[in-house]
Every structure is written in C-alpha cells, then in structure tokens.
Protein backbone atom coordinates (compact mmCIF):
# COMPACT_ATOMS: atom_id res chain seq x y z
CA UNK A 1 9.87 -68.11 31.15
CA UNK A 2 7.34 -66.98 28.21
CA UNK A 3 5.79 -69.06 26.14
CA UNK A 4 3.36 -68.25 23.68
CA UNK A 5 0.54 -70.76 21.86
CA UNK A 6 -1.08 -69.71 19.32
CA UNK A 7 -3.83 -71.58 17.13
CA UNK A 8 -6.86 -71.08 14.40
CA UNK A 9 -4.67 -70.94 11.17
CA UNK A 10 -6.15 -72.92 8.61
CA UNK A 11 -6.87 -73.58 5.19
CA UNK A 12 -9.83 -71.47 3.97
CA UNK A 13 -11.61 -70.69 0.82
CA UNK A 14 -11.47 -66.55 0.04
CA UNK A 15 -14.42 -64.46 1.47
CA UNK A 16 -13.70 -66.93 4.20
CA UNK A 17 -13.42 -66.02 7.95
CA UNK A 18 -10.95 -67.26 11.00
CA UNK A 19 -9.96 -66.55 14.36
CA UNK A 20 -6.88 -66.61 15.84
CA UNK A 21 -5.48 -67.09 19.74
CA UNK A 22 -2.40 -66.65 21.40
CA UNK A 23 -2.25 -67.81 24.96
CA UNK A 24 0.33 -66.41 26.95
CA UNK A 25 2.00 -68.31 29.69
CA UNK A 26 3.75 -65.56 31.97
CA UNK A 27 3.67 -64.23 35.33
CA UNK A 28 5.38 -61.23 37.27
CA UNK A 29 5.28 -58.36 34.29
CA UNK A 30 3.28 -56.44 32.50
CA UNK A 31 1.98 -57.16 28.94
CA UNK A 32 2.18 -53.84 27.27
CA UNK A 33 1.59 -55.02 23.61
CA UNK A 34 0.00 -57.79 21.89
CA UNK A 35 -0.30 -57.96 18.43
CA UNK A 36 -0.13 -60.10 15.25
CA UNK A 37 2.41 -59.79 12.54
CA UNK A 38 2.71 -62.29 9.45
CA UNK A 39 4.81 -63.05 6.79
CA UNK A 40 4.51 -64.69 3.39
CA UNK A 41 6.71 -66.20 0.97
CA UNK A 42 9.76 -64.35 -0.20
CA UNK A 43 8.41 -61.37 1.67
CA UNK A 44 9.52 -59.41 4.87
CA UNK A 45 7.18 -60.15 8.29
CA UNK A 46 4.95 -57.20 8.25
CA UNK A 47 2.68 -55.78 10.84
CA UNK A 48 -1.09 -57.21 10.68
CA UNK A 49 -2.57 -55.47 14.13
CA UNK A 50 -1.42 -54.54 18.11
CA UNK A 51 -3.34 -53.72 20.65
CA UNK A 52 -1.56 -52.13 23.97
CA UNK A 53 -2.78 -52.20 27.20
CA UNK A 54 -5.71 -49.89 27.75
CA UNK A 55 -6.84 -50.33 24.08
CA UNK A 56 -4.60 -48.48 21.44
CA UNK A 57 -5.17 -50.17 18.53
CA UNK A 58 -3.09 -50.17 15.32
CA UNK A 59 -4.10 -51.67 12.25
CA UNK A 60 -2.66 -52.09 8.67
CA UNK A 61 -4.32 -50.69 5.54
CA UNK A 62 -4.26 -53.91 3.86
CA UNK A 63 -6.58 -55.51 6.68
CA UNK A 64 -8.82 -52.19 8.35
CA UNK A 65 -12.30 -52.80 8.06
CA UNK A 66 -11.88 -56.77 7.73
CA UNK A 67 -9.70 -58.10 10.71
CA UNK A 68 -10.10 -57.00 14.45
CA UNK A 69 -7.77 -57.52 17.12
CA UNK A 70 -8.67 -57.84 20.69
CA UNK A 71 -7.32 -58.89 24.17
CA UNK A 72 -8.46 -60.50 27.22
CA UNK A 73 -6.15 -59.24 29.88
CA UNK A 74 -7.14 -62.01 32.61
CA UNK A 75 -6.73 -64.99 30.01
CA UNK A 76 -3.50 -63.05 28.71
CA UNK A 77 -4.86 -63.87 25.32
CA UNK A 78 -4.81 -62.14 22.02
CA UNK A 79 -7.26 -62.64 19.59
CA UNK A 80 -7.39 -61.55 15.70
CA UNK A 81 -10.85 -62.25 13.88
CA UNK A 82 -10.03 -62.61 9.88
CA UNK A 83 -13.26 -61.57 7.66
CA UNK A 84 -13.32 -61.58 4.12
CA UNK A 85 -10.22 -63.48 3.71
CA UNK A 86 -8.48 -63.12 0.38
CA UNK A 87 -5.69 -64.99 -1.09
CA UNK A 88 -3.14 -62.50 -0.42
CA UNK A 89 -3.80 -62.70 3.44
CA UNK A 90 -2.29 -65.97 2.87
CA UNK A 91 0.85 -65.94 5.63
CA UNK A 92 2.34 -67.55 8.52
CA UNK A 93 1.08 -65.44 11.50
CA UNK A 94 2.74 -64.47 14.47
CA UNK A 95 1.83 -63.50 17.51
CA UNK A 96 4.12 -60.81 19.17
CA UNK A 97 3.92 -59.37 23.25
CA UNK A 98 6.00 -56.89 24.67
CA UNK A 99 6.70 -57.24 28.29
CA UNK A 100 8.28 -55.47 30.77
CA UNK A 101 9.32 -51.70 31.91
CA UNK A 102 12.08 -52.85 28.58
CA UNK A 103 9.30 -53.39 26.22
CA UNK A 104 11.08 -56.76 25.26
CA UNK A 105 9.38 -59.04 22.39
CA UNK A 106 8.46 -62.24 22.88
CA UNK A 107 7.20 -64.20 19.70
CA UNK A 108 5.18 -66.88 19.06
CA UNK A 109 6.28 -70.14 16.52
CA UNK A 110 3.51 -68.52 13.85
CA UNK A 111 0.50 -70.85 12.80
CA UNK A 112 -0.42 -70.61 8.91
CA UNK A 113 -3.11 -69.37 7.41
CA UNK A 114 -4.16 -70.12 3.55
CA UNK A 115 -6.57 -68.78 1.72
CA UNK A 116 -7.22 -70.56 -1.10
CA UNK A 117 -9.74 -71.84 -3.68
C-alpha cells in the first residue's frame, strides 16, 4: 500500500514564500520519480517540478528560478520551496511518485496553495 501526505499549502500574500512536503509511506520498491504537479481552476493539472532518483531535475518555465524541488531519499520525502509567489501560482498541488520497474504513479490528495492579497 502507498500512501502519500503532503502539507505546507497555505494562504499567502504575493512575493510570498512556502514549502511543501510529501511523505511517502512505502516499502519494497524503488521511488524513481517524485515531483509536484498542480492544477487551478478550469485549467488542466500541469507539471510544476520532478526530481528522479540520482537528481534529474525538470522544471517548468513558469516557476525556474523561483521554486526548487528536492528529495530526501531516506525520509522518502519530496520537498518544493515556493519563492516569489504570485497570484497565478495559485493551485491545488499534487504530489506525484513513480514506483516500480512499471514506473506506476501514485498521487497524493493535493493541498492548496493561494496567493493572494
């Protein structure tokens, strides 16, 4: 069984910063990717940041230089530290892991970020 908790969305003013965790509760398989993806209203999910094992990072445009993903492979945690928030980074976020010679995604229940004045 997988399970994944995340936690740190919030509401935040813009030029704000946030962190946020996912904690993944797995044994007997490797995590291959971890990432975040979010989605807004009346949009489509779209990719935010994923980091695979050994440290291949990809980031979107809309978030290089401001967000940075890591991992800590013995916590089986993902992290993604928000900078300079702005209102359009306003999203539920979700936290995604692929696991498993399959590659199969797991995903978390998303945790909502606003950015707001």
């Amino acid at each position: 069984q997988v399970q994944l908790v995340e936690s740190g969305g919030d509401l935040v003013q813009p030029g704000g910063s946030l962190r946020l965790s996912c904690a993944v509760s797995a044994s007997g398989f490797v995590i291959y990717a971890m990432g975040w993806y979010r989605q807004a209203p009346g949009k489509q999910r779209e990719l935010v940041a994923t980091i695979n094992i050994g440290g291949p990072i990809n980031v979107a445009d809309s978030v290089k230089g401001r967000f940075t993903i890591s991992r800590d492979n013995a916590k089986k945690t993902v992290y993604l530290q928000m900078n300079r928030l702005k209102p359009e980074d306003t999203a539920v976020y979700y936290c995604n892991i692929q696991v498993g010679s399959s590659r199969r995604d797991y995903w978390g229940q998303g945790t909502q970020v606003t950015v707001s004045a």
